[in-house]
C-alpha atoms as a PDB file:
ATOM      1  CA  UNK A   1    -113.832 -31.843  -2.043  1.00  0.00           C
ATOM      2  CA  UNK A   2    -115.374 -31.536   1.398  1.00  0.00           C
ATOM      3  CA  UNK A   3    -118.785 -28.598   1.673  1.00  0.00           C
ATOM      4  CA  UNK A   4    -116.108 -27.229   4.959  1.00  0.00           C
ATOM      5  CA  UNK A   5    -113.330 -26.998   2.204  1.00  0.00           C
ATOM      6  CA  UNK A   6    -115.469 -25.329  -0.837  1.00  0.00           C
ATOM      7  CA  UNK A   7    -116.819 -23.214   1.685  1.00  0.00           C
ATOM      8  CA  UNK A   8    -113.378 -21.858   3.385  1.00  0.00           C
ATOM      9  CA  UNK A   9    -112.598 -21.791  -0.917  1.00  0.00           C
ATOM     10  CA  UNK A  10    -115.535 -19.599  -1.437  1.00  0.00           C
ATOM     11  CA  UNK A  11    -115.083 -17.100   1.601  1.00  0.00           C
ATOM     12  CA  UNK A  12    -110.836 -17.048   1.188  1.00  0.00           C
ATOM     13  CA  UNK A  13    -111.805 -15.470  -2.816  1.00  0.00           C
ATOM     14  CA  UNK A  14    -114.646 -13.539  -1.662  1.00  0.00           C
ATOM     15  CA  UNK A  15    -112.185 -11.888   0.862  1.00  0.00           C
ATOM     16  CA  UNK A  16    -109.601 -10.974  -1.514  1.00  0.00           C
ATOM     17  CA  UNK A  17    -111.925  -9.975  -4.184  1.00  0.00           C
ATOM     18  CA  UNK A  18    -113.180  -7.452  -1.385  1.00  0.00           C
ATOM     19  CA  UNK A  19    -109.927  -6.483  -0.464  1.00  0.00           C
ATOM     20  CA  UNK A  20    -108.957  -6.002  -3.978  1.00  0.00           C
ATOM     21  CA  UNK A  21    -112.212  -4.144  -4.506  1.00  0.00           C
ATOM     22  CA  UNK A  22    -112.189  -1.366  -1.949  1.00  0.00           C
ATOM     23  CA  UNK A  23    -108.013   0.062  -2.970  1.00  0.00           C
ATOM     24  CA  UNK A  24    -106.173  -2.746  -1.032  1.00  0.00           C
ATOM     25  CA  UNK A  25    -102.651  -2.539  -2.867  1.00  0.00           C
ATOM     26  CA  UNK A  26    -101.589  -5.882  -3.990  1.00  0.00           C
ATOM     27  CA  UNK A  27     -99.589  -8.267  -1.786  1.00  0.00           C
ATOM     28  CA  UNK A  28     -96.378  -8.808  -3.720  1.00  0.00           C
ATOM     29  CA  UNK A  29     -96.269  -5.864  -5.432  1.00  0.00           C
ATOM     30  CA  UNK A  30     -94.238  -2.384  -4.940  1.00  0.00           C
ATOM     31  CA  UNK A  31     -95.222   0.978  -5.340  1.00  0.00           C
ATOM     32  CA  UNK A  32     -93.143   3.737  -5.750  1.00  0.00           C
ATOM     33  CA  UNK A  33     -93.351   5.408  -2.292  1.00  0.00           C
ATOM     34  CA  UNK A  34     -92.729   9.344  -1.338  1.00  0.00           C
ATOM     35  CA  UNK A  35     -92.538  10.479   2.022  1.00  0.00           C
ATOM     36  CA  UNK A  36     -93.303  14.333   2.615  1.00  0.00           C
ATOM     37  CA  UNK A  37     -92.363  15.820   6.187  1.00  0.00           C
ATOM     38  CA  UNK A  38     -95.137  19.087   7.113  1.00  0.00           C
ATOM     39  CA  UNK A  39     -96.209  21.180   9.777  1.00  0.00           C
ATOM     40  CA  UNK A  40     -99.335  19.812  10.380  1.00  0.00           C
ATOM     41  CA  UNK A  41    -100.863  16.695   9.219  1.00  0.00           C
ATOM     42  CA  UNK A  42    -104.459  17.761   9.700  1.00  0.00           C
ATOM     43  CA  UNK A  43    -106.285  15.308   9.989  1.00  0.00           C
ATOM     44  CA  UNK A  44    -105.111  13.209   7.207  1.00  0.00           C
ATOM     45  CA  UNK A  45    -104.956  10.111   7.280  1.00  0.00           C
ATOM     46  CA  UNK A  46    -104.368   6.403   5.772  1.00  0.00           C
ATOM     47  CA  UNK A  47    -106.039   6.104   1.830  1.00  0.00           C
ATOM     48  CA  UNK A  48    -106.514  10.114   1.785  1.00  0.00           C
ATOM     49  CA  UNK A  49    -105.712  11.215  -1.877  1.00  0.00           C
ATOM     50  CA  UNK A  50    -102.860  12.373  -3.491  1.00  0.00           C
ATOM     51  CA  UNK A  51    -103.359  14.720  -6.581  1.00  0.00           C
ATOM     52  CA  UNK A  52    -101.473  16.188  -9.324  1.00  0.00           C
ATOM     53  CA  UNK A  53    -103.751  19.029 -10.904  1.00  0.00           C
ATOM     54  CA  UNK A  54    -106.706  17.339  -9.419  1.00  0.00           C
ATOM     55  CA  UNK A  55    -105.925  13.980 -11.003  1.00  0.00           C
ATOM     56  CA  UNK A  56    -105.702  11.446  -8.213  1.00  0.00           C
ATOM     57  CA  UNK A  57    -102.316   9.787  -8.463  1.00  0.00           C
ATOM     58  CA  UNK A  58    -101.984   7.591  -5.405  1.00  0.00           C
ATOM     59  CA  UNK A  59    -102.914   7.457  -1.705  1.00  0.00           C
ATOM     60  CA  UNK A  60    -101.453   8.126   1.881  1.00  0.00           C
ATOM     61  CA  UNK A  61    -100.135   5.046   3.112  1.00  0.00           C
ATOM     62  CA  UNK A  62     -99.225   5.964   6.670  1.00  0.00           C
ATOM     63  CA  UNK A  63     -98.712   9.379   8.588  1.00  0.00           C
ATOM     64  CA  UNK A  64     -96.914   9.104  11.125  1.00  0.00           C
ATOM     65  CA  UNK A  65     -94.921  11.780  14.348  1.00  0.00           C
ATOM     66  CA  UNK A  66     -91.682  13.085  12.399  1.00  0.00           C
ATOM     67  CA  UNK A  67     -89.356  15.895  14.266  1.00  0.00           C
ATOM     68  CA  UNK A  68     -90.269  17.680  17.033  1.00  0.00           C
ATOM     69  CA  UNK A  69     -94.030  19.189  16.207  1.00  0.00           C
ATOM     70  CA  UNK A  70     -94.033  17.805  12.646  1.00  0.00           C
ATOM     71  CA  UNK A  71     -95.290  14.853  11.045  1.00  0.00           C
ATOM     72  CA  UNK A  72     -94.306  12.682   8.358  1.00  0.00           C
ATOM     73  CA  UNK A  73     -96.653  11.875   5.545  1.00  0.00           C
ATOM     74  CA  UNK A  74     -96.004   8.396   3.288  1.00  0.00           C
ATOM     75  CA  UNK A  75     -97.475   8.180  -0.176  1.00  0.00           C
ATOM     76  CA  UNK A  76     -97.609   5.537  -2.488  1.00  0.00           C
ATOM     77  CA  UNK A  77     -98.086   7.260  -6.244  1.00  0.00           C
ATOM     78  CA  UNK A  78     -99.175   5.340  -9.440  1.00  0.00           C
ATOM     79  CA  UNK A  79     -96.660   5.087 -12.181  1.00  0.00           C
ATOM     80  CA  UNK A  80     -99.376   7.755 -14.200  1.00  0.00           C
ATOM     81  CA  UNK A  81     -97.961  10.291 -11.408  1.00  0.00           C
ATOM     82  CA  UNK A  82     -94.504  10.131 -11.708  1.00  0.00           C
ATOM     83  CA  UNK A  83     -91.928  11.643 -12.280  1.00  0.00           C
ATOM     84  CA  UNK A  84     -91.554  13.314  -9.073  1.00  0.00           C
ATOM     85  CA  UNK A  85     -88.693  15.521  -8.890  1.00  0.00           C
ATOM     86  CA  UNK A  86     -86.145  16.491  -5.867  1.00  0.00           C
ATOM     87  CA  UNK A  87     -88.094  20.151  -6.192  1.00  0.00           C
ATOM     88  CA  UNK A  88     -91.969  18.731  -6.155  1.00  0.00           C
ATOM     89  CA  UNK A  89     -93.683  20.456  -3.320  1.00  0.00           C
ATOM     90  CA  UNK A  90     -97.070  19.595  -1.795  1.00  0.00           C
ATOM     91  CA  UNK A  91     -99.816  21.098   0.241  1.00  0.00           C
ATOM     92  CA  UNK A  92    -102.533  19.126   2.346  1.00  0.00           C
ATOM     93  CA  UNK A  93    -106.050  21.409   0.999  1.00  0.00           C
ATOM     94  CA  UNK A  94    -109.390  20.345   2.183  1.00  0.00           C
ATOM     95  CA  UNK A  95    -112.114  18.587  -0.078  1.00  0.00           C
ATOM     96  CA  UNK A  96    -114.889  20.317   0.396  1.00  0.00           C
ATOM     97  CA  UNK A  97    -115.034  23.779   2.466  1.00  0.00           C
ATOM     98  CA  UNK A  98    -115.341  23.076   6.267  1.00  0.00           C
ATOM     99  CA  UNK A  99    -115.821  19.705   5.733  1.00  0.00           C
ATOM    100  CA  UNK A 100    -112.957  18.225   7.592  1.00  0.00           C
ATOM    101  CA  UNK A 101    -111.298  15.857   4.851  1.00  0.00           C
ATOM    102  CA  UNK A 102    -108.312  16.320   3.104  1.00  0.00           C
ATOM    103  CA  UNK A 103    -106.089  15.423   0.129  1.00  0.00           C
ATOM    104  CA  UNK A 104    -102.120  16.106  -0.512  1.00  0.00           C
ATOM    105  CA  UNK A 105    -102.054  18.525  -3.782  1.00  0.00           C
ATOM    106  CA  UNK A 106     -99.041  17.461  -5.236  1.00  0.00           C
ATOM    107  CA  UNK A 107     -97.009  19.350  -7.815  1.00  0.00           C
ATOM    108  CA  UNK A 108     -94.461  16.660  -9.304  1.00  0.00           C
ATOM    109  CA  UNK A 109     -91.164  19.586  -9.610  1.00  0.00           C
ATOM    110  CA  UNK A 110     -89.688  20.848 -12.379  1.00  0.00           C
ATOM    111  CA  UNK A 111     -88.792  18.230 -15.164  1.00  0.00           C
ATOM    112  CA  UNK A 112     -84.997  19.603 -15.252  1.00  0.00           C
ATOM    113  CA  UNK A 113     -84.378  18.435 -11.412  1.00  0.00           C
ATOM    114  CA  UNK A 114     -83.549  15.101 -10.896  1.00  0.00           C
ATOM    115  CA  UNK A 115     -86.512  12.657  -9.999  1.00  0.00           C
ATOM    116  CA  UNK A 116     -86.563  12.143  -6.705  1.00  0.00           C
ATOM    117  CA  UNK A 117     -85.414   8.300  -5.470  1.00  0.00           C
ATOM    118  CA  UNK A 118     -88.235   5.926  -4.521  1.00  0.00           C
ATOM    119  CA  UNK A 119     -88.361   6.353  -0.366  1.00  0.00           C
ATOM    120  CA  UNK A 120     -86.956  10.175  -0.637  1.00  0.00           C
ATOM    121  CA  UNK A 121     -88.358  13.014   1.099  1.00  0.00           C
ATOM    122  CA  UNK A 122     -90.259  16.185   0.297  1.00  0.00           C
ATOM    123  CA  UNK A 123     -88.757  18.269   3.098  1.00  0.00           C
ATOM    124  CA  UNK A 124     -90.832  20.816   5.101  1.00  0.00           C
ATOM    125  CA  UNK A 125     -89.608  24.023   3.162  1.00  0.00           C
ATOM    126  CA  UNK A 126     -91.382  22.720   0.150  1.00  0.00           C
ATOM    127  CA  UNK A 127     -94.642  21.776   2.379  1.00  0.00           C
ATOM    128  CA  UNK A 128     -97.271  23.754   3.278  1.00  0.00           C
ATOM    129  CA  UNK A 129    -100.505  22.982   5.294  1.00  0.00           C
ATOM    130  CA  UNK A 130    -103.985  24.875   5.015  1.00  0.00           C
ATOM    131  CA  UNK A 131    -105.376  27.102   8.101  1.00  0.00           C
ATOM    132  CA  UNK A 132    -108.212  26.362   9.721  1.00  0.00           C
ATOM    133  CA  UNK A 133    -111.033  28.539  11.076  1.00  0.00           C
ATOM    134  CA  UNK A 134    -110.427  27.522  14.680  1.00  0.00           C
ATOM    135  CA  UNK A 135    -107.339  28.626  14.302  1.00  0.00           C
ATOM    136  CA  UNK A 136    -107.717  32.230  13.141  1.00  0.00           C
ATOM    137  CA  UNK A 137    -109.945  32.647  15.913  1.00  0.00           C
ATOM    138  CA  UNK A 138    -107.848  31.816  18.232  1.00  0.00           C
ATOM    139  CA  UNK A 139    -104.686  33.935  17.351  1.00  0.00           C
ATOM    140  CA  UNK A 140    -107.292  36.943  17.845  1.00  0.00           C
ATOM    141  CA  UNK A 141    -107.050  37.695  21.522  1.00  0.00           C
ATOM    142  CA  UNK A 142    -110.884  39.448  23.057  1.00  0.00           C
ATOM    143  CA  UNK A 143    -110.736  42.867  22.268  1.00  0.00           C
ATOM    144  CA  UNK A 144    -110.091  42.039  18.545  1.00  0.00           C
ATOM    145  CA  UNK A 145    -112.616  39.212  18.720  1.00  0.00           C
ATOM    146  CA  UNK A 146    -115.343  41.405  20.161  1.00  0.00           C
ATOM    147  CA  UNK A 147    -114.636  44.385  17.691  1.00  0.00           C
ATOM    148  CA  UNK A 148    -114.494  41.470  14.505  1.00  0.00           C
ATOM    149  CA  UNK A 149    -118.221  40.890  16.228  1.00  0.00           C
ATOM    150  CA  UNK A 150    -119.549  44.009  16.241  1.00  0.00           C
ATOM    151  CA  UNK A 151    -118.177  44.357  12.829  1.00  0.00           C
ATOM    152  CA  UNK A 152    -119.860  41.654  11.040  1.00  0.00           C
ATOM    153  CA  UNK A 153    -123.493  42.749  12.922  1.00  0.00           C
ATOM    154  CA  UNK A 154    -122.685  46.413  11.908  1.00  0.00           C
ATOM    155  CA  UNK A 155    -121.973  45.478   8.220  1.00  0.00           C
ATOM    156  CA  UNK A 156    -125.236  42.854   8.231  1.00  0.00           C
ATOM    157  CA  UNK A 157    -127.588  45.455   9.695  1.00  0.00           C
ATOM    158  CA  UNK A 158    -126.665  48.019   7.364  1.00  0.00           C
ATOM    159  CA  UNK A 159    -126.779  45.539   4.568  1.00  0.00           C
ATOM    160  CA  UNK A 160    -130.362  44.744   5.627  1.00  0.00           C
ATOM    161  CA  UNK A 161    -131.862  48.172   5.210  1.00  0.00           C
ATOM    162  CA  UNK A 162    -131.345  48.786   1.830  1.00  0.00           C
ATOM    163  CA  UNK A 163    -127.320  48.486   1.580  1.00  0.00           C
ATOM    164  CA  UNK A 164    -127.072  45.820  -0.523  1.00  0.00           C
ATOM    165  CA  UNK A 165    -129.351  47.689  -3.100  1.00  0.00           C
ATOM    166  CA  UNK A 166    -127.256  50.645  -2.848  1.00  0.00           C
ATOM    167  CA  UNK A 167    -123.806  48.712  -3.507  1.00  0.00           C
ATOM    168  CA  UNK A 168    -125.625  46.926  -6.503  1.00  0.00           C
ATOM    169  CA  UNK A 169    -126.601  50.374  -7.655  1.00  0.00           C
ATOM    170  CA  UNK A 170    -123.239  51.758  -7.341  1.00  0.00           C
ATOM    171  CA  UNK A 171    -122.012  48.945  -9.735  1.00  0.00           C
ATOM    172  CA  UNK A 172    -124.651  50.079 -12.177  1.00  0.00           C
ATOM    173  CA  UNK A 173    -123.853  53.893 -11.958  1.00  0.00           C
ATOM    174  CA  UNK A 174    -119.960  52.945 -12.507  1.00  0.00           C
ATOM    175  CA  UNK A 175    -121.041  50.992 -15.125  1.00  0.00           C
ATOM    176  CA  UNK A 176    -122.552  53.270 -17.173  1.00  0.00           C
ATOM    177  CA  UNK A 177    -119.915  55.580 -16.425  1.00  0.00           C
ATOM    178  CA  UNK A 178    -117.511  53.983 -18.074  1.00  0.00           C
ATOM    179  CA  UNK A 179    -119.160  53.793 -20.885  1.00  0.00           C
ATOM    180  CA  UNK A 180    -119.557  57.813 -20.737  1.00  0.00           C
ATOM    181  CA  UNK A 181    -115.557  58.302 -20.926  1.00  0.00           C
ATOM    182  CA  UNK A 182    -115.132  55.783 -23.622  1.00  0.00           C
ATOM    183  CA  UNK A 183    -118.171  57.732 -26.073  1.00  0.00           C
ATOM    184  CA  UNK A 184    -116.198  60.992 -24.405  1.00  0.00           C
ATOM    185  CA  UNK A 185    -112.676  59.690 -25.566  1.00  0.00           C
ATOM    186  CA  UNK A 186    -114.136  58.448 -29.399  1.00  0.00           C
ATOM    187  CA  UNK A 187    -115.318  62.222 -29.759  1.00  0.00           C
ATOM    188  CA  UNK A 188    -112.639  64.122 -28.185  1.00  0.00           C
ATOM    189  CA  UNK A 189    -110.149  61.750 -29.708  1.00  0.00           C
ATOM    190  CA  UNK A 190    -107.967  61.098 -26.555  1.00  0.00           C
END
């Protein structure tokens, strides 16, 4: 053997033992595939997660434009995921809070429905998508943007001169009051 052919030998299994490596799925095999259609794919995307109770159980292969504003999410899940059933629902929740990456949380259906056929569809009635930040504040028009402002400065400021002490005091007081009625209630035998 040639040093050109060992070394095109040495790069062609370092490839697919990198490949392999980093969740490529293999060549020749199949997966059991799910597609789900939703509102809003948010920013999901190829090799996001799929979960069933937080286990993951497969990946998003492909989202792609489905039906006038929707989109259509394809997931290949592990055989340790299935069954999925004709009544499994799904929503896309994000990782970490404002982070910006997301995961499909899967629940697989009811074990007395049918499983659903590899290829089938979750359809958008048992979907659901999170809301985002940007866009609560944007179905609030001025007015009810400006009071939500004042608001949060009026509830800070009187938090900052001695609020928060009196709300932590008013736990203690209720506290102790409730231990008042139940000494009360032992005596009085009510």
């Amino acid at each position: 053997m040639t040093n050109f052919r060992a070394g095109v030998l040495v790069l062609a299994i370092a490839g697919v033992a990198v490949y392999l490596a980093f969740g490529g799925p293999l060549p020749f095999g199949h997966r059991y595939t799910v597609d789900a259609v939703v509102q809003s794919a948010n920013e999901l995307h190829g090799g996001s997660p799929v979960r069933i109770a937080g286990v993951n159980v497969g990946k998003v292969t492909k989202v792609k434009a489905g039906p006038g504003t929707t989109a259509i999410i394809e997931m290949a899940i592990d055989d340790g995921g299935r069954p999925i059933h004709r009544d499994a629902t799904l929503k896309i929740r994000p990782r970490l809070f404002l982070e910006g990456n997301f995961y499909v949380d899967l629940k697989p259906g009811s074990p007395s429905a049918p499983e659903l056929r590899d290829g089938g569809t979750i359809p958008l009635a048992n979907t659901a998508t999170p809301v985002q930040l940007d866009q609560v504040l944007s179905a609030l028009n001025h007015d009810t943007r400006d009071s939500l402002r004042t608001l949060v400065e009026q509830a800070g400021g009187a938090l900052a001169h001695g609020g928060a002490e009196a709300i932590d005091a008013s736990f203690d007081t209720a506290y102790h009051l409730k231990h008042v009625d139940t000494i009360f209630r032992r005596v009085f035998g009510e």
